[in-house]
N, C-alpha and C. Protein backbone atom coordinates (compact mmCIF):
# COMPACT_ATOMS: atom_id res chain seq x y z
N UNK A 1 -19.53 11.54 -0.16
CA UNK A 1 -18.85 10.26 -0.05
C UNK A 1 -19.87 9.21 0.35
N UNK A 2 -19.73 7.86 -0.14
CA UNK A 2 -20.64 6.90 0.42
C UNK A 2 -20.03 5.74 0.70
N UNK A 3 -20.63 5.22 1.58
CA UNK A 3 -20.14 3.81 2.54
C UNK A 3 -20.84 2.91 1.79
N UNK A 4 -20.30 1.73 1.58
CA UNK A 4 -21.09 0.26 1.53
C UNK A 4 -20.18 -0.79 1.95
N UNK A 5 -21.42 -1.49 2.09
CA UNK A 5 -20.77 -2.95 2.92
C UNK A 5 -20.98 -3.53 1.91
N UNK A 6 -20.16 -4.43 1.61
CA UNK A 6 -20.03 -5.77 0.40
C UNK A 6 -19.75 -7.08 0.99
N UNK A 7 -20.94 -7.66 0.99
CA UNK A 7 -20.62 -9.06 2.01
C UNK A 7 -19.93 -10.27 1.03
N UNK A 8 -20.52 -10.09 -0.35
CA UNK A 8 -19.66 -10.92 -1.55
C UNK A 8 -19.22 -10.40 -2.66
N UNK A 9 -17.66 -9.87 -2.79
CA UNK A 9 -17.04 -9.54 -4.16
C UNK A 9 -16.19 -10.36 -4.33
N UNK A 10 -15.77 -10.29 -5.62
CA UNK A 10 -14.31 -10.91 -6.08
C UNK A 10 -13.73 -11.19 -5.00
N UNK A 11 -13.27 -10.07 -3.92
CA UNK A 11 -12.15 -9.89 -3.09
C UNK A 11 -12.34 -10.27 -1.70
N UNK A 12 -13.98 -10.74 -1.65
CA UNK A 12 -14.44 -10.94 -0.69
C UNK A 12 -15.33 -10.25 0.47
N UNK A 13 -15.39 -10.36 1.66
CA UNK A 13 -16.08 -8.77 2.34
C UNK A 13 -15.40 -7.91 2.24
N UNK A 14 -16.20 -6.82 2.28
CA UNK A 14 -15.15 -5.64 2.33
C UNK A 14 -16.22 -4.23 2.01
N UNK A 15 -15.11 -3.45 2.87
CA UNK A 15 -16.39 -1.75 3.30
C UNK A 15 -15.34 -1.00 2.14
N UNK A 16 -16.61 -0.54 0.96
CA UNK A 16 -15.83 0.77 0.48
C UNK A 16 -16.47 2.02 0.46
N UNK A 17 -15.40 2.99 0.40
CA UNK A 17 -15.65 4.43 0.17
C UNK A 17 -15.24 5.16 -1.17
N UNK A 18 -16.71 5.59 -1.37
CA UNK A 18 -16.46 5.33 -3.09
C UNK A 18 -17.15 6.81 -3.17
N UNK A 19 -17.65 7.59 -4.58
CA UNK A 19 -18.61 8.56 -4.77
C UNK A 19 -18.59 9.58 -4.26
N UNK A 20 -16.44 10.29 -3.90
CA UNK A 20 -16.84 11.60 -3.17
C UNK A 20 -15.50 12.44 -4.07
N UNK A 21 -15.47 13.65 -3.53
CA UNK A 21 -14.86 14.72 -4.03
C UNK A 21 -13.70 14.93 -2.94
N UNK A 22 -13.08 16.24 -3.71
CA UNK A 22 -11.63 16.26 -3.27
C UNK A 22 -11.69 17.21 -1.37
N UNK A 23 -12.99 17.64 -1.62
CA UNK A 23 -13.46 18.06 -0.25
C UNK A 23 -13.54 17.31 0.88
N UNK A 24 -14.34 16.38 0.70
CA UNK A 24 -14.74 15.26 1.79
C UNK A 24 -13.51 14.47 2.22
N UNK A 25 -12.86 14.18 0.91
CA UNK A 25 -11.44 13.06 1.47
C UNK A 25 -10.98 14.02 1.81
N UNK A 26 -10.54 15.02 2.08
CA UNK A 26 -9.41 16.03 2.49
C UNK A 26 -10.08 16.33 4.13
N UNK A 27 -11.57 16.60 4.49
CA UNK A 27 -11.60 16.32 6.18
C UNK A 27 -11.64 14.53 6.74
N UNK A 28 -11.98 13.70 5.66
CA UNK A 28 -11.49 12.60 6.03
C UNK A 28 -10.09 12.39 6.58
N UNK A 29 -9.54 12.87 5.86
CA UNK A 29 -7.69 12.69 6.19
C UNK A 29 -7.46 14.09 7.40
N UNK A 30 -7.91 14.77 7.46
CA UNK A 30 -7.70 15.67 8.28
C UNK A 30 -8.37 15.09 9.67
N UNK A 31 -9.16 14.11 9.87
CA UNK A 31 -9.75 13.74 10.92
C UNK A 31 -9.25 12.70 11.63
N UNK A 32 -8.49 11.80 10.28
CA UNK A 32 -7.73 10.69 10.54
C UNK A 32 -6.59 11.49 11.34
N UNK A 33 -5.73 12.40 10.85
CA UNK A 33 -4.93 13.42 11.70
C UNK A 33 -4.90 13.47 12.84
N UNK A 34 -5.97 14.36 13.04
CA UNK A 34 -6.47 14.59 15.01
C UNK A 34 -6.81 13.01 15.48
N UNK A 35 -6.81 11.85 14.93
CA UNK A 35 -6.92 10.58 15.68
C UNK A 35 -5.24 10.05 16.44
N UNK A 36 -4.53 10.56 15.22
CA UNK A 36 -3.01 10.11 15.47
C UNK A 36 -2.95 10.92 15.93
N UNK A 37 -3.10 12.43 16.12
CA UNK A 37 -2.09 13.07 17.16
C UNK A 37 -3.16 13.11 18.28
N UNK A 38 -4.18 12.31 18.65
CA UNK A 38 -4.80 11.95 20.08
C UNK A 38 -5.90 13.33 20.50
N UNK A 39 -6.06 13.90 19.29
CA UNK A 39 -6.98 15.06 19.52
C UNK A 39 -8.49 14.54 19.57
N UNK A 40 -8.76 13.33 18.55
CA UNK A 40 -10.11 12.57 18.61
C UNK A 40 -9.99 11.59 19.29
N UNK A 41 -10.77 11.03 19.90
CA UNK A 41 -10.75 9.32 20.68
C UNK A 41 -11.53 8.43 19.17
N UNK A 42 -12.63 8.81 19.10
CA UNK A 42 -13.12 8.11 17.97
C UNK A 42 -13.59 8.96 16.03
N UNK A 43 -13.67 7.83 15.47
CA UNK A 43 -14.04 8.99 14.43
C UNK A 43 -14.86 8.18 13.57
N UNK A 44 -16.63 8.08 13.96
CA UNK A 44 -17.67 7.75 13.21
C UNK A 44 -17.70 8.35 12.31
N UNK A 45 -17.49 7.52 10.64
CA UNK A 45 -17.22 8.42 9.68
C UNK A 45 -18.61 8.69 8.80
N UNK A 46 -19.28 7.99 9.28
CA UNK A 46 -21.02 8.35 9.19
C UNK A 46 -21.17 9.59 9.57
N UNK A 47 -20.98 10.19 10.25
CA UNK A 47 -21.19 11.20 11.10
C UNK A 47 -20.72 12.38 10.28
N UNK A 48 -19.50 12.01 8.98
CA UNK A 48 -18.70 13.29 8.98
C UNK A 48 -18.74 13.16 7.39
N UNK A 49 -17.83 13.96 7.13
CA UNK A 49 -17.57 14.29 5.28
C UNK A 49 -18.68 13.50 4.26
N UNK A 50 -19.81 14.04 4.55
CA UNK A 50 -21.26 13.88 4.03
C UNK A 50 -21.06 12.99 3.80
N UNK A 51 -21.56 11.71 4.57
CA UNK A 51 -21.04 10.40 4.44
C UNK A 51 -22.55 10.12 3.87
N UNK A 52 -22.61 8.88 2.95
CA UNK A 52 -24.09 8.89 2.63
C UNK A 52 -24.13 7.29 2.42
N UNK A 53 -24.31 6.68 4.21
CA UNK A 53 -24.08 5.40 4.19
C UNK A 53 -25.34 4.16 2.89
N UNK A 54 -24.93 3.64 2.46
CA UNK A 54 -25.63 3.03 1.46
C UNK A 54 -26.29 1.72 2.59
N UNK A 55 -27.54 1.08 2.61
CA UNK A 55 -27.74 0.16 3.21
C UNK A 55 -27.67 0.36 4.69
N UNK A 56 -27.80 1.75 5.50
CA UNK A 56 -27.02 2.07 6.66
C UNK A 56 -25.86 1.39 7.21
N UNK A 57 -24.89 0.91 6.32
CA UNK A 57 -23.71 1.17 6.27
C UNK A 57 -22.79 2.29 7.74
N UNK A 58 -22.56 1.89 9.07
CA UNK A 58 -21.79 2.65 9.55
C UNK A 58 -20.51 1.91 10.01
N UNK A 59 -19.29 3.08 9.75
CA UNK A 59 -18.10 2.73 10.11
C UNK A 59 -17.58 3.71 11.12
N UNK A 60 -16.66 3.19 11.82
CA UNK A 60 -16.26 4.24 13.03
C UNK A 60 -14.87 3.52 13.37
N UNK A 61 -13.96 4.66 13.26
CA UNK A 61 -12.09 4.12 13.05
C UNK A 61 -12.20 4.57 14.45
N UNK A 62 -11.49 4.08 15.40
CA UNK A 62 -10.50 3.70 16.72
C UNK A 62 -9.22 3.49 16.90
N UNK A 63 -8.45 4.62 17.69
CA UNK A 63 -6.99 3.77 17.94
C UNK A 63 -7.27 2.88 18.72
N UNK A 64 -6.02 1.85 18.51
CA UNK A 64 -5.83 0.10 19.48
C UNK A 64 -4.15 0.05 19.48
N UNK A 65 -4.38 -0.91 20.40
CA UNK A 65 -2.67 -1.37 20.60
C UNK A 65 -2.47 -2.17 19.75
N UNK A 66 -3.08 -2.51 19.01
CA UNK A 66 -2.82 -3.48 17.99
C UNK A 66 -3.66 -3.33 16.74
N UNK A 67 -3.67 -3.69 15.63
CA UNK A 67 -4.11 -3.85 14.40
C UNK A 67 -5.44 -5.06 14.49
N UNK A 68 -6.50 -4.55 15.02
CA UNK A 68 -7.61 -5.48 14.69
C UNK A 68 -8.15 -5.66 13.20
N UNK A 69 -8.17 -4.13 12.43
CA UNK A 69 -9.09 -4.14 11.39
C UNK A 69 -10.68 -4.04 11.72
N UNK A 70 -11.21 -3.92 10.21
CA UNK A 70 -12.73 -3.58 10.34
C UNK A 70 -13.36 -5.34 11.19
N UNK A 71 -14.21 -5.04 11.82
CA UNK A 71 -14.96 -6.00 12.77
C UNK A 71 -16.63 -5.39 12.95
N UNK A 72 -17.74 -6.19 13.06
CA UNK A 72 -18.74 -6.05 12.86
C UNK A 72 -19.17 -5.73 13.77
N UNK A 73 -20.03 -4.50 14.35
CA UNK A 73 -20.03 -4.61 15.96
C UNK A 73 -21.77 -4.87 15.80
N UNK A 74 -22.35 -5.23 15.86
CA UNK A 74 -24.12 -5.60 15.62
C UNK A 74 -24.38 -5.24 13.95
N UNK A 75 -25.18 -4.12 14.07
CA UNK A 75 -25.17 -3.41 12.64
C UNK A 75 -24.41 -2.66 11.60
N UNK A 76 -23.05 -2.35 13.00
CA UNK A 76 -22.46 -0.92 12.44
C UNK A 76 -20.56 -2.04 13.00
N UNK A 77 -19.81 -0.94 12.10
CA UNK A 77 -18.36 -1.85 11.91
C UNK A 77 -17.76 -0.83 12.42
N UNK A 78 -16.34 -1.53 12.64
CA UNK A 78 -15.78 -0.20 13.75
C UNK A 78 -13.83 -0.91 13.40
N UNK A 79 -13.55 0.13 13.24
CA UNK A 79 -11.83 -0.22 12.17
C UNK A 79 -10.87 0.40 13.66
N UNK A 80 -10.22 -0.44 14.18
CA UNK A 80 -9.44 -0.47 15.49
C UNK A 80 -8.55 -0.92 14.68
N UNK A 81 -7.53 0.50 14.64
CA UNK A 81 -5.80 0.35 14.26
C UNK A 81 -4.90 0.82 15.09
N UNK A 82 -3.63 0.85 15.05
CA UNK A 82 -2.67 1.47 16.10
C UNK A 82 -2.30 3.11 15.52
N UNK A 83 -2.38 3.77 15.76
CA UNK A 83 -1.93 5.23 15.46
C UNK A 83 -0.77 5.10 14.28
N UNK A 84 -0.01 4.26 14.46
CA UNK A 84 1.13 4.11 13.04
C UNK A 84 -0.11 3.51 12.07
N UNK A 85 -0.53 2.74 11.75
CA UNK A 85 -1.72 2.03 10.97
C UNK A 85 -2.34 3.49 10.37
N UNK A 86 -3.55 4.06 11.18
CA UNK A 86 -4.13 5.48 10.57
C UNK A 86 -3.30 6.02 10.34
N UNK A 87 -2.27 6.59 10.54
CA UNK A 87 -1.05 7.31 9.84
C UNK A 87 -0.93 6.75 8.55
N UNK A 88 -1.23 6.02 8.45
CA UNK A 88 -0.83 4.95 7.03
C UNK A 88 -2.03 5.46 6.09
N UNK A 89 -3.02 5.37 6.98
CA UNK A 89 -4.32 5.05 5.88
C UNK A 89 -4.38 7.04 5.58
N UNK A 90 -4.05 7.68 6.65
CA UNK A 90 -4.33 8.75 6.17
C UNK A 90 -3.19 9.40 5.00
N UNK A 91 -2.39 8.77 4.79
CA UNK A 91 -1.27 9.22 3.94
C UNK A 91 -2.15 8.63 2.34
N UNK A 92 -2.82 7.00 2.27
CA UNK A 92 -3.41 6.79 1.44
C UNK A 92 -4.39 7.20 0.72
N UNK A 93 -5.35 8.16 2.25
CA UNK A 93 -6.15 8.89 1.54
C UNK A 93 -6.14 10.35 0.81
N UNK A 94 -4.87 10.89 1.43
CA UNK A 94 -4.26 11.65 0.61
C UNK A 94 -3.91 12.18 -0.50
N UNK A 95 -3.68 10.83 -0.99
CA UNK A 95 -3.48 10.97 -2.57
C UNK A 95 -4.58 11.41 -3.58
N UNK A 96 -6.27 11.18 -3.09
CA UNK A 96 -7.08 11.72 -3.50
C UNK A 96 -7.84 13.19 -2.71
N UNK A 97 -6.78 13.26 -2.30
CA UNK A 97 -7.52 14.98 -1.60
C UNK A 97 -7.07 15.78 -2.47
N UNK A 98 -5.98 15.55 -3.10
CA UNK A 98 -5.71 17.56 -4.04
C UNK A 98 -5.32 17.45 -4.92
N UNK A 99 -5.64 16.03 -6.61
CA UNK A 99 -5.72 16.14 -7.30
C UNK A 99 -7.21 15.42 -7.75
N UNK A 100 -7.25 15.27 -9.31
CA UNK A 100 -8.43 14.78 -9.54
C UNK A 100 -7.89 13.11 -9.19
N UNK A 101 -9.40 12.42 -8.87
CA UNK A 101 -9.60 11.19 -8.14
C UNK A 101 -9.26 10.08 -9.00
N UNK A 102 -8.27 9.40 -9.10
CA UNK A 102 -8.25 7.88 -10.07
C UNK A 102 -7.60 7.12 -9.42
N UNK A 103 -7.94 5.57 -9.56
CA UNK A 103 -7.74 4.51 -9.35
C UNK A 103 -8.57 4.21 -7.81
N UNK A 104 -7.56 3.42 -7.06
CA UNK A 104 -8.19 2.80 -5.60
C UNK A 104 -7.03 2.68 -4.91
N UNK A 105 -7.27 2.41 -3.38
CA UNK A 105 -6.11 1.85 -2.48
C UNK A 105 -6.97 1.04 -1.85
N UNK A 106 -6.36 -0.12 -1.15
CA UNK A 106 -6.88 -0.85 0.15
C UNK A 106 -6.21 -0.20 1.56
N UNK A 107 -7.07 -0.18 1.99
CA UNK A 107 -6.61 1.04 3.18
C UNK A 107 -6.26 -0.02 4.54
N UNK A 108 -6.84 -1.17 4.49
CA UNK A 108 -7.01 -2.04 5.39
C UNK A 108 -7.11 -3.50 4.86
N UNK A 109 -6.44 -4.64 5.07
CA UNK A 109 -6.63 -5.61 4.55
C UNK A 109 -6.74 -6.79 5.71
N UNK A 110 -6.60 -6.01 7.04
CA UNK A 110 -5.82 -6.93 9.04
C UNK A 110 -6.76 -7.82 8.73
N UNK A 111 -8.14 -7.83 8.97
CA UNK A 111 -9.15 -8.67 9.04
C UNK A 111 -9.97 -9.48 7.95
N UNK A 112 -11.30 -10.14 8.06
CA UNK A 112 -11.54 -10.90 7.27
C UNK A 112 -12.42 -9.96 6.15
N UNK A 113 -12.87 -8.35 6.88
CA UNK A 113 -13.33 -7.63 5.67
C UNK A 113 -12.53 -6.24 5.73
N UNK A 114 -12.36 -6.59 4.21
CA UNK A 114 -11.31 -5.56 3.33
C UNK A 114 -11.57 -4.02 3.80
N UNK A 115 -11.03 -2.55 3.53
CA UNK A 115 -11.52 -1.36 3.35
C UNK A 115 -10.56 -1.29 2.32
N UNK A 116 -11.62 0.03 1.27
CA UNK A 116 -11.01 0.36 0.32
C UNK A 116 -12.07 1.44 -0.05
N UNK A 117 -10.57 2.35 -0.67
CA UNK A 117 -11.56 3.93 -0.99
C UNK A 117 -10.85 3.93 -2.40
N UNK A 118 -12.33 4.27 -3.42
CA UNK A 118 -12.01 4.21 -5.05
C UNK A 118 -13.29 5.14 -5.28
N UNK A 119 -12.89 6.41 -6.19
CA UNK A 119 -13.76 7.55 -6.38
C UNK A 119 -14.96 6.81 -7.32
N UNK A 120 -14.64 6.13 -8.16
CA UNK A 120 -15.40 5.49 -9.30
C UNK A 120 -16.47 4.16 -8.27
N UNK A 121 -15.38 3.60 -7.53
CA UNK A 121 -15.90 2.29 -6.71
C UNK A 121 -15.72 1.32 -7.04
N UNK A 122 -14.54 1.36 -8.14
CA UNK A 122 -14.48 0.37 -9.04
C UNK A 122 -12.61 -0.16 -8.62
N UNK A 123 -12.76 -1.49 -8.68
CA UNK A 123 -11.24 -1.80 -8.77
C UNK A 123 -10.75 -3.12 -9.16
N UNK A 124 -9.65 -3.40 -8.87
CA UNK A 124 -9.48 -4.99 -9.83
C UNK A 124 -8.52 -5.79 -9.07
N UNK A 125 -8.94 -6.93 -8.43
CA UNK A 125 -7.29 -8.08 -8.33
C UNK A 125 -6.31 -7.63 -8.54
């Protein structure tokens, strides 16, 4: 799987996760899991499902009491949602864990940069 930061698209900023298999999204969503049921505190996704940050590219999801969205923390971005929120995103990423990979979702739209996971990397307005 690989990370990039996109400081200018169509859609504007925005972090995608693009270039992985039905393996990687499936402990992605399994990690998002143990976040909602409070088994992880954090989940640097650099760190995990052979993440292969492009540009060192790091992201790291957080529960919050509220819906911040992705936010820039120096070099590295950090996605603070409420446990219903990752519940959300992990249901989205779902859909590409156990068949073959098509199309995209926006997983996150709270803040001023987007997330979005598309196997190709590709997506449209």
């Amino acid at each position: 799987m690989k990370i990039e930061h996109l400081k200018e698209s169509q859609d504007g900023e925005l972090i995608r996760l693009f270039d992985f298999d039905e393996r990687e999204v499936r402990e992605f969503k399994i990690l998002l899991d143990k976040m909602v049921q409070g088994q992880i505190e954090s989940l640097p996704l650099h760190q995990h499902c052979n993440i292969n940050p492009k540009d060192n590219s790091h992201l790291t999801f957080v529960p919050a009491s509220e819906d911040k969205g992705v936010q820039r923390k120096g070099k590295e971005f950090e996605c603070a949602l409420t446990k219903s929120s990752l519940s959300s995103i992990s249901e989205l990423v779902g859909s590409f864990a156990f068949a073959p990979a098509e199309g995209y979702e926006w997983l996150d739209e709270t803040s001023d940069i987007a997330l979005l996971i598309s196997p190709d990397g590709r997506w449209s307005s």
